[in-house]
Protein backbone atom coordinates (compact mmCIF):
# COMPACT_ATOMS: atom_id res chain seq x y z
CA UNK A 1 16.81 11.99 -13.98
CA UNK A 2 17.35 13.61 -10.79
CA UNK A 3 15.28 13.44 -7.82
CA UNK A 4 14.26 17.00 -7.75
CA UNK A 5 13.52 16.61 -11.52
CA UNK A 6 11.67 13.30 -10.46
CA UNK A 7 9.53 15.33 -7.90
CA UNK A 8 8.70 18.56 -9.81
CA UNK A 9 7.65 15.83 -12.85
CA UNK A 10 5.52 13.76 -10.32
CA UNK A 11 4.03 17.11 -8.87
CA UNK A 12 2.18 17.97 -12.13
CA UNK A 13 0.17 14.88 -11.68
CA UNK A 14 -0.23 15.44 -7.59
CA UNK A 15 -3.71 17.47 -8.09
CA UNK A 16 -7.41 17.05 -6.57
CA UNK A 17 -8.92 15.82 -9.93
CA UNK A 18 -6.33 12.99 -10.01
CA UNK A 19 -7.27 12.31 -6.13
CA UNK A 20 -10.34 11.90 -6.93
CA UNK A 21 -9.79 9.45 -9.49
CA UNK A 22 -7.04 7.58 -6.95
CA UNK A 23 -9.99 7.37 -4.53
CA UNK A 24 -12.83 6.24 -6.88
CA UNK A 25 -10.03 3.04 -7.58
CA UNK A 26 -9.98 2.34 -4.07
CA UNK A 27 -13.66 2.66 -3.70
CA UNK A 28 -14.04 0.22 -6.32
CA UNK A 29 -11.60 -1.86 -4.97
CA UNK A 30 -13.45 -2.39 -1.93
CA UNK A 31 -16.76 -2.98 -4.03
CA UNK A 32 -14.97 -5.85 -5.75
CA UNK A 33 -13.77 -7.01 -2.71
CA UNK A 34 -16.80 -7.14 -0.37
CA UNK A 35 -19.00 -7.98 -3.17
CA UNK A 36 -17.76 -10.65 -4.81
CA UNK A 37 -14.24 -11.93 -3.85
CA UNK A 38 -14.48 -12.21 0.07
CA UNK A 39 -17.65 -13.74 -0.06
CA UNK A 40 -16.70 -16.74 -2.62
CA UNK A 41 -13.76 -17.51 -0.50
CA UNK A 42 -15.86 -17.36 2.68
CA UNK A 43 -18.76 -19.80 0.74
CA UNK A 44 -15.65 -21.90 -0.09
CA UNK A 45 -13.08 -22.08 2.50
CA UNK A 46 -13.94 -19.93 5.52
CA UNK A 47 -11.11 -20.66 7.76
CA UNK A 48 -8.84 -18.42 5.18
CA UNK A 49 -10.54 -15.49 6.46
CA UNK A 50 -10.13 -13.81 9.70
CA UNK A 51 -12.46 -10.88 10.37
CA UNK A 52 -13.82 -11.56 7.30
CA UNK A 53 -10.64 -10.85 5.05
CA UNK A 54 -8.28 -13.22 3.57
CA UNK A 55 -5.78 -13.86 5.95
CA UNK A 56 -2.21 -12.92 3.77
CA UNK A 57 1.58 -12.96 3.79
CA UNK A 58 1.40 -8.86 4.02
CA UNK A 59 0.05 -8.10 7.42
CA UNK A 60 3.25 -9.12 9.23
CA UNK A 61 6.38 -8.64 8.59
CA UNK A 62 9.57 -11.08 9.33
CA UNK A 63 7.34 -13.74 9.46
CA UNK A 64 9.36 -17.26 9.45
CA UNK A 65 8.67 -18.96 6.36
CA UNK A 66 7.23 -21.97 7.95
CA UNK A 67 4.42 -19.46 8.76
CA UNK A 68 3.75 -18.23 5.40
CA UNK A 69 3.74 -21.91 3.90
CA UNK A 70 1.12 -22.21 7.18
CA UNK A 71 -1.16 -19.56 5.27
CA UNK A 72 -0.43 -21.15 1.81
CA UNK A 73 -2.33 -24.01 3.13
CA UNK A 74 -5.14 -22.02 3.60
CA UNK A 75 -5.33 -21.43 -0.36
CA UNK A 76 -6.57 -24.36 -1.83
CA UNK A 77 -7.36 -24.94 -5.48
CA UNK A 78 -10.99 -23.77 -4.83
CA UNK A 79 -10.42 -20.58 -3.75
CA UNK A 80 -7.05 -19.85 -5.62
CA UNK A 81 -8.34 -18.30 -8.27
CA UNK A 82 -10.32 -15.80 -6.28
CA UNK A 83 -6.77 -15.53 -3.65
CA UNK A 84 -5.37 -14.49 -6.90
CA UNK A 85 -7.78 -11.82 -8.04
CA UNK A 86 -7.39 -10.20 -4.56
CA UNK A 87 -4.04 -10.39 -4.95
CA UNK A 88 -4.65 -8.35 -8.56
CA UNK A 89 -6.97 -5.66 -6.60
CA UNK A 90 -3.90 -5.64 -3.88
CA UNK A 91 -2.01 -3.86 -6.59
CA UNK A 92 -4.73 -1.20 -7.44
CA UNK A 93 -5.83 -0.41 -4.05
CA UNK A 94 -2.68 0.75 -2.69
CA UNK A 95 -1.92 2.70 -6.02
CA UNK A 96 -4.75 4.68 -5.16
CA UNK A 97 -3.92 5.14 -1.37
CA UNK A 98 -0.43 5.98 -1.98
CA UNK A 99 -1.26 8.14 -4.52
CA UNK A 100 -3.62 10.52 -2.23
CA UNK A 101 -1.31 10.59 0.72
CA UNK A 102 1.22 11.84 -1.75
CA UNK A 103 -1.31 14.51 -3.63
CA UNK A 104 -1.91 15.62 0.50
CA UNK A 105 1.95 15.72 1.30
CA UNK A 106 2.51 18.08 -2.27
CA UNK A 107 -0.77 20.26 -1.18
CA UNK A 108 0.63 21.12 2.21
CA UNK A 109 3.97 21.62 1.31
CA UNK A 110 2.89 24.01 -1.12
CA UNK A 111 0.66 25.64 1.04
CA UNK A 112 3.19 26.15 3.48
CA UNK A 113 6.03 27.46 0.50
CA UNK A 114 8.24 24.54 0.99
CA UNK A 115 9.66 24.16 -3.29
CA UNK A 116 13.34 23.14 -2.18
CA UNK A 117 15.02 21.05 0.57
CA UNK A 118 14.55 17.88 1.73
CA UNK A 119 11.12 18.07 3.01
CA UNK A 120 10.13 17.57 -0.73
CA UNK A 121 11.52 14.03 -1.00
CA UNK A 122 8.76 12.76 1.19
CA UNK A 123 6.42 13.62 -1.58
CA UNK A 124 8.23 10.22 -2.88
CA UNK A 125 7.62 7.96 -0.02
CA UNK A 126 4.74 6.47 -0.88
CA UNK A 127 5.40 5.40 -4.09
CA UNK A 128 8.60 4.03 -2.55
CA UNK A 129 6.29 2.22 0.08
CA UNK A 130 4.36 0.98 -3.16
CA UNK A 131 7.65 -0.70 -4.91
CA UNK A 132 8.02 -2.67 -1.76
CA UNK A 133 4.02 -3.41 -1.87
CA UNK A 134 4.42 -4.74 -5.31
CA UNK A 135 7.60 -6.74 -4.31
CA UNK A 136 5.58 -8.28 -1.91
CA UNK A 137 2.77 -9.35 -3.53
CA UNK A 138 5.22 -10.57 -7.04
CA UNK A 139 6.29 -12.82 -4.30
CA UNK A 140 3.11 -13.75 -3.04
CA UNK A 141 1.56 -14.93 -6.01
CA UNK A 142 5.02 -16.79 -6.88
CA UNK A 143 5.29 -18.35 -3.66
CA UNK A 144 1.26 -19.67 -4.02
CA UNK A 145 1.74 -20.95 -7.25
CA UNK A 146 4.89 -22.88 -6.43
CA UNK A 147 3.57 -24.10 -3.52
CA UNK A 148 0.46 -25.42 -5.07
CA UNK A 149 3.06 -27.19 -7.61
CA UNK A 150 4.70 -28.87 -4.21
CA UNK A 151 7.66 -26.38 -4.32
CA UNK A 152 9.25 -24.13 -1.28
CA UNK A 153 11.37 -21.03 -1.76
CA UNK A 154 12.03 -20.37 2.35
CA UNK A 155 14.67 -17.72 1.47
CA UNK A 156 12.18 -16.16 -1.09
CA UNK A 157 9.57 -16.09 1.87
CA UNK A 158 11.34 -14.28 4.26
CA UNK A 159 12.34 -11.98 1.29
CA UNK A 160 8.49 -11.14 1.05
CA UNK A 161 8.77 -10.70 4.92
CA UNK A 162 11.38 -8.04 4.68
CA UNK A 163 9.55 -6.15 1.33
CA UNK A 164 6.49 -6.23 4.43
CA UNK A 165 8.70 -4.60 7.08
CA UNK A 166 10.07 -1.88 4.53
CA UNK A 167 6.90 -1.18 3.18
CA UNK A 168 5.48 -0.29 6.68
CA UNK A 169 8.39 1.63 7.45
CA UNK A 170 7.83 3.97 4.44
CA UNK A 171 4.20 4.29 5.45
CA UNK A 172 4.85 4.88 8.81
CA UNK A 173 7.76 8.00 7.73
CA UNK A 174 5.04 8.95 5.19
CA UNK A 175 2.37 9.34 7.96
CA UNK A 176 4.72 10.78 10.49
CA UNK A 177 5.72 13.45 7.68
CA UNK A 178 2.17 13.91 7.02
CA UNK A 179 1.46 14.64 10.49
CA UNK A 180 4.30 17.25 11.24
CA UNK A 181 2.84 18.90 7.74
CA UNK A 182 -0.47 19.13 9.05
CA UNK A 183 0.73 20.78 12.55
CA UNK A 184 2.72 22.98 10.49
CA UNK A 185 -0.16 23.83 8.38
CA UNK A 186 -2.55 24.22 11.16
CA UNK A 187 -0.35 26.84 12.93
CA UNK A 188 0.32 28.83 9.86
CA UNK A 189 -3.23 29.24 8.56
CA UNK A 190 -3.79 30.15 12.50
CA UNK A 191 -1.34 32.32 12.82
CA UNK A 192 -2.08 34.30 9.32
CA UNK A 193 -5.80 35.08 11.26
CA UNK A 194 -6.37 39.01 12.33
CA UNK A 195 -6.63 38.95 16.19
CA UNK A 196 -4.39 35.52 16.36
């Protein structure tokens, strides 16, 4: 399948009823998070928390892989099972985020007539961001289990470091690309005013 194919396929889906939805899951998300997750890792082991969330491979990217093994440490058996289920909501979550800022970059393409060209392709990035989010976190919860097992994958660390780097790359395109659409959008719907 083409991309263009690929995007007018993935724009059916891009609506506000499926938004909604997106941001009910990351709602819930959050619920399962601050009500139950973070707070039996904090009761257990409260130095793997910083600010009061788990302190993880994902919020840095390139880090060496000494590093990461340092945070491994932080997951011991008591708390690995609960690492693991916020590793599970860590794939949900930023389904549900990706998908809205890509239901917002379809709306204000549309609105501003953009249905060819390259502009369209950044109705993509996000769920390109997300592929790299996933990569990272498959890694994640390999890494944890092997290292609870005694075993180190270094190269397969910095791997996860570099899925990090790209993923906030794509987000920070997507948001860039967001913002130039909502100038653009701004100005036309001012500019289409009587008396503008």
């Amino acid at each position: 399948m083409r991309t263009k194919q690929r995007i007018d396929a993935l724009e059916g889906r891009l609506n506000w009823k499926n938004a909604a939805i997106a941001f009910a899951v990351i709602v819930l998300s959050n619920v399962a998070m601050a009500g139950y997750i973070l707070p039996n890792i904090a009761a257990r082991r409260p130095q793997a928390l910083d600010d009061g969330f788990l302190i993880m491979i994902d919020l840095a990217p390139l880090r060496p892989a000494d590093e990461v093994y340092k945070i491994f440490d932080l997951y011991t058996p008591d708390i690995l099972g609960f690492v693991r289920m916020l590793y599970a909501v860590d794939f949900v979550m930023p389904l549900g985020f990706m998908f809205i800022v890509a239901v917002l970059i379809s709306k204000m393409l549309r609105y501003l007539g953009i249905r060819a060209g390259g502009w369209r392709t950044f109705i993509l990035l996000p769920f390109v961001a997300l592929a790299f989010d996933y990569s990272e976190n498959l890694l994640a919860l390999f890494l944890t289990s092997q290292y609870q097992d005694g075993q180190v994958f270094p190269a397969l660390a910095r791997v996860a470091g570099v899925a990090t780097a790209f993923k906030f790359m794509c987000m920070i395109v997507a948001a860039l690309a967001m913002v130039v659409l909502l100038v653009r959008t701004v100005i036309r719907r001012f500019a289409a005013k009587p008396g503008a």
